[in-house]
C-alpha atoms as a PDB file:
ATOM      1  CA  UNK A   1       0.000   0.000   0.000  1.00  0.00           C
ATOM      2  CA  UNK A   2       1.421   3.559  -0.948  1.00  0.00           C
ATOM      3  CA  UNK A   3       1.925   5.983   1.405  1.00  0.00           C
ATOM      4  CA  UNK A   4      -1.318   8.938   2.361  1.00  0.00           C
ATOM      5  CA  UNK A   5       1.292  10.981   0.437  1.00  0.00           C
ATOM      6  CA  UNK A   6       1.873   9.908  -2.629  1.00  0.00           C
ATOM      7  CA  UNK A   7      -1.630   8.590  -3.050  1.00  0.00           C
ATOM      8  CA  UNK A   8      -2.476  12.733  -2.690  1.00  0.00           C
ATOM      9  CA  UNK A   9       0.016  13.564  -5.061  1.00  0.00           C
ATOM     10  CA  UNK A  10      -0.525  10.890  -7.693  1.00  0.00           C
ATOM     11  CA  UNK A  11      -4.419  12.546  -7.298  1.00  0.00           C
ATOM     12  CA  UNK A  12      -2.834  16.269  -8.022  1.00  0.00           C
ATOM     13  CA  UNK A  13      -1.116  14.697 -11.007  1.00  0.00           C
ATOM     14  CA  UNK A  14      -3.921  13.028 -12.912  1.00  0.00           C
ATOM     15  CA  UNK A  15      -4.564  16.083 -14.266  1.00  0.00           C
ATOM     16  CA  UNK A  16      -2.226  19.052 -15.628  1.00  0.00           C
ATOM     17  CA  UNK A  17      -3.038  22.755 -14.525  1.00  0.00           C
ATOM     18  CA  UNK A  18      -5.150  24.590 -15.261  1.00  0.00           C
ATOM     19  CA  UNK A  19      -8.088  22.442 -13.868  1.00  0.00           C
ATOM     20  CA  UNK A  20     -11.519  22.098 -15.612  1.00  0.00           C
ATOM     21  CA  UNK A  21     -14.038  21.998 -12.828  1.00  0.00           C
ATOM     22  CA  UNK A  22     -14.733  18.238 -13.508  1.00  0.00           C
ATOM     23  CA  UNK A  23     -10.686  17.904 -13.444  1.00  0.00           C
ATOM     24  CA  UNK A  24     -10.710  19.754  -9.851  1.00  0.00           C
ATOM     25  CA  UNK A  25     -13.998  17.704  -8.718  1.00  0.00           C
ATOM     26  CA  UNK A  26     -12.121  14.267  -9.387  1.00  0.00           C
ATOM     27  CA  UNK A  27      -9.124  15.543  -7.105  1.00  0.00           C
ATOM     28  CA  UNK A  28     -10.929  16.357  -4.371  1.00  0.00           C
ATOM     29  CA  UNK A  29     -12.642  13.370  -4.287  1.00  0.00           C
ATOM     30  CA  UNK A  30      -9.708  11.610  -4.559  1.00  0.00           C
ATOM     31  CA  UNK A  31      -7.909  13.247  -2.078  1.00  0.00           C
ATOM     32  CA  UNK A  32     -10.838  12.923   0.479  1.00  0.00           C
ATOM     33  CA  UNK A  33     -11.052   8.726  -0.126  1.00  0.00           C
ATOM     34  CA  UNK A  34      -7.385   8.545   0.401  1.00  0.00           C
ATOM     35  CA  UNK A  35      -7.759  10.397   3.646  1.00  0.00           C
ATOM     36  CA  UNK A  36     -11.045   8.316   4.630  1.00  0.00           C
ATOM     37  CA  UNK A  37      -9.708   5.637   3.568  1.00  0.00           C
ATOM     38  CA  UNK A  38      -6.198   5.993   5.666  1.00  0.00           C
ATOM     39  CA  UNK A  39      -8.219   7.295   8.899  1.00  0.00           C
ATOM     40  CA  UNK A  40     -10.368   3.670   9.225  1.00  0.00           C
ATOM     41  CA  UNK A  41      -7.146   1.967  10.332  1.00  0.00           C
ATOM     42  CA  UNK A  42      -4.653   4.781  11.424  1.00  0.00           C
ATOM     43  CA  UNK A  43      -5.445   6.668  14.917  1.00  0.00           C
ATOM     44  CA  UNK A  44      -2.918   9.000  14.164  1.00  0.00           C
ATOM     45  CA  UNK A  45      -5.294  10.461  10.651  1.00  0.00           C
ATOM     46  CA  UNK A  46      -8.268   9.638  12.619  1.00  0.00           C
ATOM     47  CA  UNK A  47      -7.015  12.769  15.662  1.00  0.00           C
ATOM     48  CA  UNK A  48      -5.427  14.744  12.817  1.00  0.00           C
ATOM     49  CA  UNK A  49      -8.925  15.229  10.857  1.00  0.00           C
ATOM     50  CA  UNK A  50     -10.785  15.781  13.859  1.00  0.00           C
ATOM     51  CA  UNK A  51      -8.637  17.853  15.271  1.00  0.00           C
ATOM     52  CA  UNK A  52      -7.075  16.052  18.462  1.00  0.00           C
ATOM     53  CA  UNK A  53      -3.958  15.660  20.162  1.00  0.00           C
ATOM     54  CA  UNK A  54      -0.383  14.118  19.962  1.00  0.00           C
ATOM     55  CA  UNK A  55       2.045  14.262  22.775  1.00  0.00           C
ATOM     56  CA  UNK A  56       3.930  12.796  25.844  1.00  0.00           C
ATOM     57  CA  UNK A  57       4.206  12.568  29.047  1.00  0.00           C
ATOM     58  CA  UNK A  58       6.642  15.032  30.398  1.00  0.00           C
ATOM     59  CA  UNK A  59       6.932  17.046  27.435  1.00  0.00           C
ATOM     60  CA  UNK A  60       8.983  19.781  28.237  1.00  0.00           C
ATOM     61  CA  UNK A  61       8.941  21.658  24.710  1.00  0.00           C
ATOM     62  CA  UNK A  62       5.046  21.309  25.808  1.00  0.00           C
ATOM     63  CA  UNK A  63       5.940  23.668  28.406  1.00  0.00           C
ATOM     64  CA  UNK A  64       7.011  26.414  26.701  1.00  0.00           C
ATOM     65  CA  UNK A  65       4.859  29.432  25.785  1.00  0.00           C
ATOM     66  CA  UNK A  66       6.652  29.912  22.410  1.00  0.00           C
ATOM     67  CA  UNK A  67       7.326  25.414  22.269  1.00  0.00           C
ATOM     68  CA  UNK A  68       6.283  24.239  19.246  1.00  0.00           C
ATOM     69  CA  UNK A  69       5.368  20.778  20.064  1.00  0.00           C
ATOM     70  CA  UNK A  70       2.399  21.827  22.042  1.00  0.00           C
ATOM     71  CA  UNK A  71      -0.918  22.356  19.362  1.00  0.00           C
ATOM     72  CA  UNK A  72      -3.057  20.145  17.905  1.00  0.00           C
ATOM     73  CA  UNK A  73      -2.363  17.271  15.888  1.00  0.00           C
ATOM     74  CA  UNK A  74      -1.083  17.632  12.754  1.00  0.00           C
ATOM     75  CA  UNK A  75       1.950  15.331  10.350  1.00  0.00           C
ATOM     76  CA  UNK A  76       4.629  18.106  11.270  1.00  0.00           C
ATOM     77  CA  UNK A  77       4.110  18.054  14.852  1.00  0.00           C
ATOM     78  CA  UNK A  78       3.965  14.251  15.167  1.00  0.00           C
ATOM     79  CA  UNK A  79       7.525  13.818  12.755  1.00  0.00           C
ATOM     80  CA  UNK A  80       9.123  16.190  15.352  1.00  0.00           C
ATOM     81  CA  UNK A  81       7.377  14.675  18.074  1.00  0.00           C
ATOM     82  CA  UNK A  82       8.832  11.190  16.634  1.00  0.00           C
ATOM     83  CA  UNK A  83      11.983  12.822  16.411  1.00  0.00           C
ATOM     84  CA  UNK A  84      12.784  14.530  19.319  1.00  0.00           C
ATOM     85  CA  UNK A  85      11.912  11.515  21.498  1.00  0.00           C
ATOM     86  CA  UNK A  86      13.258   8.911  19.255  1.00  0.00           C
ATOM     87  CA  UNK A  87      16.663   8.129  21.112  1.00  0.00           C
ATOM     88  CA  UNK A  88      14.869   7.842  24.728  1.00  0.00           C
ATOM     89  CA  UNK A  89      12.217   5.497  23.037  1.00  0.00           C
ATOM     90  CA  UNK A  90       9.502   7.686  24.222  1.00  0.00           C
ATOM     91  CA  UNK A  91       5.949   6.367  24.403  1.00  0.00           C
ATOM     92  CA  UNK A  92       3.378   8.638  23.156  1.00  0.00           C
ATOM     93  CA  UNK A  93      -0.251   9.647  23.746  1.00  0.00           C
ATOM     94  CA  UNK A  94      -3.285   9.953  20.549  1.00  0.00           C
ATOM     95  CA  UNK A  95      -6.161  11.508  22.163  1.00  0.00           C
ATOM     96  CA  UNK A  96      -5.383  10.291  25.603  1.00  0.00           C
ATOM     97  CA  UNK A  97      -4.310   6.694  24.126  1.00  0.00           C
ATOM     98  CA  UNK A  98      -0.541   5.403  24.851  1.00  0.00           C
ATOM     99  CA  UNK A  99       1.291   3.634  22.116  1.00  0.00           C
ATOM    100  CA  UNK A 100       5.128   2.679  21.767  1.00  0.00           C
ATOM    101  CA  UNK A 101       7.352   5.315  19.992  1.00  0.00           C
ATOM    102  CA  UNK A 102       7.684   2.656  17.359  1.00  0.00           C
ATOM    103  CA  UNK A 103       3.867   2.412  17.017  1.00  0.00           C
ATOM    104  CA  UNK A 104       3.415   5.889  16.332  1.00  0.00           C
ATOM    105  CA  UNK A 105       6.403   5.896  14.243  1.00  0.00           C
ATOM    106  CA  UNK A 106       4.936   3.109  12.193  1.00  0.00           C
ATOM    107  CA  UNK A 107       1.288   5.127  11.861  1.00  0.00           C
ATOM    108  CA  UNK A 108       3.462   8.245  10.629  1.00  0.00           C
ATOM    109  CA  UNK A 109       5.212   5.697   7.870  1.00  0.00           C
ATOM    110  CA  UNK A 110       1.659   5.030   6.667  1.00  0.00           C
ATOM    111  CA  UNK A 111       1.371   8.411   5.321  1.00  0.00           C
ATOM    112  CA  UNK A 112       5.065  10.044   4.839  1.00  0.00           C
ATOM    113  CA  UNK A 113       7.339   8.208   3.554  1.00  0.00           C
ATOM    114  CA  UNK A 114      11.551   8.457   4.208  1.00  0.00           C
ATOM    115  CA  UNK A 115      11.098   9.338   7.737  1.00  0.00           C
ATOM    116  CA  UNK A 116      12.760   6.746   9.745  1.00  0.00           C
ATOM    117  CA  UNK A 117      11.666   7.577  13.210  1.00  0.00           C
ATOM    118  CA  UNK A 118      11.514   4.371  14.876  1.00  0.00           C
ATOM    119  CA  UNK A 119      14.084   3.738  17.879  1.00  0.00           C
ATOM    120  CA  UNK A 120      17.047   2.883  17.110  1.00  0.00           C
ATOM    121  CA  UNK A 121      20.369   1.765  19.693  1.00  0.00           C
ATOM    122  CA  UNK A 122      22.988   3.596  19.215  1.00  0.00           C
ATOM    123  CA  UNK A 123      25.091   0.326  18.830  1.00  0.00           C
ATOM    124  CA  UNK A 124      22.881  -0.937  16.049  1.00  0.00           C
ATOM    125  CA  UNK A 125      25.139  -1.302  13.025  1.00  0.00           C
ATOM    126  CA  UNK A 126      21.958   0.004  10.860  1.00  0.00           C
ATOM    127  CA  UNK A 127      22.616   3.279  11.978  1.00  0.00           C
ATOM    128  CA  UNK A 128      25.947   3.966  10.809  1.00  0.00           C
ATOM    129  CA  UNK A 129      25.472   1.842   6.942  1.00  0.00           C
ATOM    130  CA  UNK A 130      24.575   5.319   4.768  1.00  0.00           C
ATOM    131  CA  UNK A 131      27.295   7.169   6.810  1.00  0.00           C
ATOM    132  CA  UNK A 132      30.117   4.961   6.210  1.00  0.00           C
ATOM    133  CA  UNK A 133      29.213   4.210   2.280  1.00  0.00           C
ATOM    134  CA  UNK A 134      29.038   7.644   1.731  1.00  0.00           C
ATOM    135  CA  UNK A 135      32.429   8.182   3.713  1.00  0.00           C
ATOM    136  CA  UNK A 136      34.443   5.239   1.979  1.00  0.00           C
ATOM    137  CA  UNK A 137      33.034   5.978  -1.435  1.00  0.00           C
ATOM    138  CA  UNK A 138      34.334   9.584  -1.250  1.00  0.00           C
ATOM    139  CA  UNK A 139      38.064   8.481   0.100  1.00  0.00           C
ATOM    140  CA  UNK A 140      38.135   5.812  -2.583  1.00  0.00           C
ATOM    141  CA  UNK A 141      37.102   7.732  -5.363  1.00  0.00           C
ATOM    142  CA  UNK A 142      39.206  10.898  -4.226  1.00  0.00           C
ATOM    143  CA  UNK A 143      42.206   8.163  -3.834  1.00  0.00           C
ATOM    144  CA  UNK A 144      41.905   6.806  -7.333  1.00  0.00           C
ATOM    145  CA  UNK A 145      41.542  10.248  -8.992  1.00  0.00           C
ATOM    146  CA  UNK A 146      44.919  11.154  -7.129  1.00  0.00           C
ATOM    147  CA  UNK A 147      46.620   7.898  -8.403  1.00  0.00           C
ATOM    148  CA  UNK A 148      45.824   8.437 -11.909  1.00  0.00           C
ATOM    149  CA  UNK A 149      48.002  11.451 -11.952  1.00  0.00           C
ATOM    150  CA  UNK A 150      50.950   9.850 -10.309  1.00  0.00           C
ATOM    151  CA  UNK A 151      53.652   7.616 -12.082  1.00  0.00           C
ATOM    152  CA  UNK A 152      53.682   4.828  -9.537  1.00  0.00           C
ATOM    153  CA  UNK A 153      50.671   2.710 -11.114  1.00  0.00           C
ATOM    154  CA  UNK A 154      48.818   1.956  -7.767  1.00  0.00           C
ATOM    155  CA  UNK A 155      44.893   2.377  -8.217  1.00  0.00           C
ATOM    156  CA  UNK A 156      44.671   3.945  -5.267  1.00  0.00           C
ATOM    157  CA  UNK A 157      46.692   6.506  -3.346  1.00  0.00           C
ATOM    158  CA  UNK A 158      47.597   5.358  -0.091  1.00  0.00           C
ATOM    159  CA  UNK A 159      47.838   8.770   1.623  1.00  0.00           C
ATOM    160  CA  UNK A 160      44.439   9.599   0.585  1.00  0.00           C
ATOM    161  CA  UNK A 161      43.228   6.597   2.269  1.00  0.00           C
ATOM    162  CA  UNK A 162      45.151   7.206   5.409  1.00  0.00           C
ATOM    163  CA  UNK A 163      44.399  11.265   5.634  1.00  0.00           C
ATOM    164  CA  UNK A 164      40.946  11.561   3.900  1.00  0.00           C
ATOM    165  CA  UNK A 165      39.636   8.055   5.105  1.00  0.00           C
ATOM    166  CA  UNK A 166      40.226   7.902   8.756  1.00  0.00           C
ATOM    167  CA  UNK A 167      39.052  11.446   9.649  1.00  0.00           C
ATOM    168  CA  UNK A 168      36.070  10.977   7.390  1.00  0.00           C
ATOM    169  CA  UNK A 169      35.011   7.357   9.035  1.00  0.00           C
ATOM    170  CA  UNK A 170      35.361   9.146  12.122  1.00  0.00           C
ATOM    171  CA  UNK A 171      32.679  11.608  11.248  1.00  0.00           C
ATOM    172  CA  UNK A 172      30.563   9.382   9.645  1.00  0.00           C
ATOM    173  CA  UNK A 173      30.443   7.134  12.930  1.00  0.00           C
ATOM    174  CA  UNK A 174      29.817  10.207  15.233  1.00  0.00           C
ATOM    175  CA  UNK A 175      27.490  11.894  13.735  1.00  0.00           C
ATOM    176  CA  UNK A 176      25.436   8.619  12.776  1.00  0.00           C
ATOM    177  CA  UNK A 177      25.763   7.894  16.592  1.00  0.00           C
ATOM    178  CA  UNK A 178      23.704  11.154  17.168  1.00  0.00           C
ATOM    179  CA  UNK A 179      21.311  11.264  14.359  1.00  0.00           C
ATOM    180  CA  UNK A 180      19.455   9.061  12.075  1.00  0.00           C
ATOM    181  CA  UNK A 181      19.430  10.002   8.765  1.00  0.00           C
ATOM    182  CA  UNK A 182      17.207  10.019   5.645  1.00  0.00           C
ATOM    183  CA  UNK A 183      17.392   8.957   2.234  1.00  0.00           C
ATOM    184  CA  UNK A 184      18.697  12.584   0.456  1.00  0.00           C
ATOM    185  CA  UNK A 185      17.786  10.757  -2.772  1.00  0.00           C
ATOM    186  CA  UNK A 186      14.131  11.605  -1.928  1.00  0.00           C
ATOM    187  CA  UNK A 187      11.795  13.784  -0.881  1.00  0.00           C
ATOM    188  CA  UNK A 188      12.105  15.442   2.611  1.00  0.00           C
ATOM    189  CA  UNK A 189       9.284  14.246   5.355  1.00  0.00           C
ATOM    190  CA  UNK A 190       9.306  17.847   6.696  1.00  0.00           C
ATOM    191  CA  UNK A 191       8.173  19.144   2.929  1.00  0.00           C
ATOM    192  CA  UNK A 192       6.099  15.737   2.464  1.00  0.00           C
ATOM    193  CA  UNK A 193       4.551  16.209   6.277  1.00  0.00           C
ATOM    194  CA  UNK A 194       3.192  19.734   5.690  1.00  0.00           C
ATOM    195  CA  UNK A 195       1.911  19.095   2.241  1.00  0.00           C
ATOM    196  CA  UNK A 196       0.041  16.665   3.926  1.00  0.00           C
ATOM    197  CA  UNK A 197      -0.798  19.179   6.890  1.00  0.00           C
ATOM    198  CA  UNK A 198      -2.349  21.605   3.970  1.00  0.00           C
ATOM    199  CA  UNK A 199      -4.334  19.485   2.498  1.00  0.00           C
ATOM    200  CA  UNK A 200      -5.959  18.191   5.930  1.00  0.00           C
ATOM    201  CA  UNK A 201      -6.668  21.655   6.934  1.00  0.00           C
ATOM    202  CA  UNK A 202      -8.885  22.283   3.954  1.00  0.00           C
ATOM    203  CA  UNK A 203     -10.227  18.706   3.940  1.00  0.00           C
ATOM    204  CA  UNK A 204     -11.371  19.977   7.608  1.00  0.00           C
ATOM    205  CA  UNK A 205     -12.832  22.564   6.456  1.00  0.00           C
ATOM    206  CA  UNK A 206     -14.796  21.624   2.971  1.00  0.00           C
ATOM    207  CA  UNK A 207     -12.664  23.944   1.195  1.00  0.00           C
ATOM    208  CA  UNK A 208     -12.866  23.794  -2.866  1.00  0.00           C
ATOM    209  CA  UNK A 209      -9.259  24.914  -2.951  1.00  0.00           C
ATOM    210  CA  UNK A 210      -8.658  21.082  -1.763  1.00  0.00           C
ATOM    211  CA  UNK A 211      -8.320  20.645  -5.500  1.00  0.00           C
ATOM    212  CA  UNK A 212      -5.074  22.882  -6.142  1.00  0.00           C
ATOM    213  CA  UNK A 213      -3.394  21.915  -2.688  1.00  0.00           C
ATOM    214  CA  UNK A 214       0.026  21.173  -4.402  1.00  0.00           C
ATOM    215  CA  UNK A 215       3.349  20.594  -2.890  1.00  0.00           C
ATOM    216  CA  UNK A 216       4.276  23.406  -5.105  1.00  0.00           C
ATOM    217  CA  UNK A 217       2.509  25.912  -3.589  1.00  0.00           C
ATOM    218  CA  UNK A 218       4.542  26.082  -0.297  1.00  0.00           C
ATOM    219  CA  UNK A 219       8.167  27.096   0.328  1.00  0.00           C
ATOM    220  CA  UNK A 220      10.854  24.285   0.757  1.00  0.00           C
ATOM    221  CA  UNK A 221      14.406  25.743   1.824  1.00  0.00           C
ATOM    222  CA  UNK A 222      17.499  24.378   0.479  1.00  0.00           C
ATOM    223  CA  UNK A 223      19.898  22.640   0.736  1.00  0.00           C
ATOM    224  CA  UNK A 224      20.262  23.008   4.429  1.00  0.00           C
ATOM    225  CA  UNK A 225      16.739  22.252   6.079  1.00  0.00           C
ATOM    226  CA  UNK A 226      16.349  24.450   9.813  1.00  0.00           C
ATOM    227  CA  UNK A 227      13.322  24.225  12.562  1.00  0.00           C
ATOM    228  CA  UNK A 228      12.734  27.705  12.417  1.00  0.00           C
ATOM    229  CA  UNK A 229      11.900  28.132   8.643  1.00  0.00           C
ATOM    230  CA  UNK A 230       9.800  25.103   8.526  1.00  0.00           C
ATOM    231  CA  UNK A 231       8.531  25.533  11.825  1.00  0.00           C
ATOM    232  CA  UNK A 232       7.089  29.270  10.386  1.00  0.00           C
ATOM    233  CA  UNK A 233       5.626  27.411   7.738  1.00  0.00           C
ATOM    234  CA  UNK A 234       3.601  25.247  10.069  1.00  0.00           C
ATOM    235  CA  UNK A 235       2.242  28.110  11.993  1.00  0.00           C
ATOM    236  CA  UNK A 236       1.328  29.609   8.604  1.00  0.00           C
ATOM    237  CA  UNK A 237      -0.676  26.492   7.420  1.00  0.00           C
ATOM    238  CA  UNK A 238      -2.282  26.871  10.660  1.00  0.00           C
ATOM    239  CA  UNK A 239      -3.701  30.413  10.300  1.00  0.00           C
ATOM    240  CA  UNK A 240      -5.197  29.408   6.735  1.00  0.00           C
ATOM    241  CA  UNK A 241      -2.178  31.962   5.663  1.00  0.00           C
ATOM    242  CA  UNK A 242      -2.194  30.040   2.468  1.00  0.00           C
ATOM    243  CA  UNK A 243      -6.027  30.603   1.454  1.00  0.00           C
ATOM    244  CA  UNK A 244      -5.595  33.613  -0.808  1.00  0.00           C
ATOM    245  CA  UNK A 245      -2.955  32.055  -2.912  1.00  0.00           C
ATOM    246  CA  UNK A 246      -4.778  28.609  -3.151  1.00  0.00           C
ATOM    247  CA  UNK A 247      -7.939  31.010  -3.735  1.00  0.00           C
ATOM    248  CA  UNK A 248      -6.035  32.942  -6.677  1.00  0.00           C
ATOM    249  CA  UNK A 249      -5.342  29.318  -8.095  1.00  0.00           C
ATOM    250  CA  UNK A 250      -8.872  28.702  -8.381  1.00  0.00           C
ATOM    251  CA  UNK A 251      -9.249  31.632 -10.559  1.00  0.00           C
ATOM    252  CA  UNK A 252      -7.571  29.785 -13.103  1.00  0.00           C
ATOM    253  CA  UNK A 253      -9.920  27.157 -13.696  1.00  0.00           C
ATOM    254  CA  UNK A 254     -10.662  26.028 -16.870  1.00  0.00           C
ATOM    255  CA  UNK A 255     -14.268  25.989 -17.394  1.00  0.00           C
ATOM    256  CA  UNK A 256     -15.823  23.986 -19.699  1.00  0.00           C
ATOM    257  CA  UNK A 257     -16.112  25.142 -23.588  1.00  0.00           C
ATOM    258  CA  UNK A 258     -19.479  26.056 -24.411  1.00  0.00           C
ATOM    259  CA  UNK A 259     -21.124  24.761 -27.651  1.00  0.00           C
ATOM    260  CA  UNK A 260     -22.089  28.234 -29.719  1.00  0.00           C
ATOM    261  CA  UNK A 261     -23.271  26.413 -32.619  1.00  0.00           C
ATOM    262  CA  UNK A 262     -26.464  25.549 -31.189  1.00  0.00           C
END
């Protein structure tokens, strides 16, 4: 089964912009089975359409009068709610429910994909397998690139090895020791998580711009991703600061030709 998100975008891309209103009518009903559809079996849709909460216990962010993690449910809040208690292996509470961190984690797969939130040891040797391929591959290649321009007919330079490798399997071990990382090689749960978050907030409210609720219509940063941008953008999806521009979408609209020859 594909995940809430890319059924929702395969549903924006059955049909190219501008939409006819039969085009636009077929999206959102699209969009609204996928949800339905996902909510029957996944508690964590199920508080996110109706508005509930995610959190847990001793939640200090919670706390804070300017925390983020306090709010209602919604995708972003639950990936950085996955996140931030991911190496303590933090239960946490939907609608007053417990489930294991690894539960959740697994409801949050269902609908964004390349997360990888579950708990994981530090020791586990699946942490550090990206890390180190993409440390060796980069000493090795660097190495052979510097032993085609000497005279000595090794395929690999020994020095690189020594002074690029070590240093660089180093890194890759501590910083895969502190963080789990994502496949780069596709798309980012924090853009995929508040496309999501967009279109659940008009799906809420039985809005027609449901139908032009693209991943292209909000910001992404690159190439380095930071809370505080995407965190603004999350408050903004909140406050329904994106209505005008879905609403100027609309205005596009192809509407059907009409026959003059009658």
């Amino acid at each position: 089964m594909d995940p809430l998100y890319t059924l929702c975008r395969s549903a924006d891309n059955r049909h190219a912009p501008p939409l006819s209103a039969a085009a636009a009518a077929e999206v959102i009903a699209a969009k609204k089975a996928y949800f339905a559809a996902e909510a029957e079996k996944n508690p964590l849709v199920r508080a996110i359409l109706a508005g509930g909460e995610v959190t847990f216990e001793a939640c200090a962010g919670c706390r804070r009068p300017t925390g983020f993690l306090a709010g209602p449910a919604t995708f972003f809040r639950t990936h950085e709610l996955l996140r931030k208690t991911r190496r303590g292996d933090t239960p946490l509470r939907i609608d007053g429910v417990e489930y294991t961190h690894d539960a959740v984690a697994e409801m949050f797969a269902r609908c964004v994909p390349n997360a990888r939130l579950e708990h994981v040891p530090w020791y586990s040797p699946s942490r550090y397998t990206s890390s180190l391929a993409f440390a060796w591959t980069l000493t090795l290649v660097t190495a052979h690139l510097v032993a085609r321009d000497a005279e000595d007919g090794h395929l690999f330079d020994s020095s690189v090895i020594t002074y690029l490798g070590v240093p660089l399997t180093g890194a890759a071990l501590v910083q895969s020791a502190l963080r789990q990382n994502r496949d780069v090689r596709r798309a980012a749960p924090w853009n995929s998580a508040l496309y999501l978050d967009l279109n659940a907030d008009l799906l809420r409210r039985d809005s027609p711009a449901l139908a032009v609720a693209r991943k292209e219509q909000l910001p992404r940063q690159r190439p380095i991703k930071t809370e505080r941008f995407y965190y603004a953008v999350a408050r903004r999806i909140a406050a329904h600061d994106f209505d005008e521009l879905l609403e100027r979408r609309r205005a596009f609209l192809r509407e059907p030709a009409i026959d003059r020859s009658a």
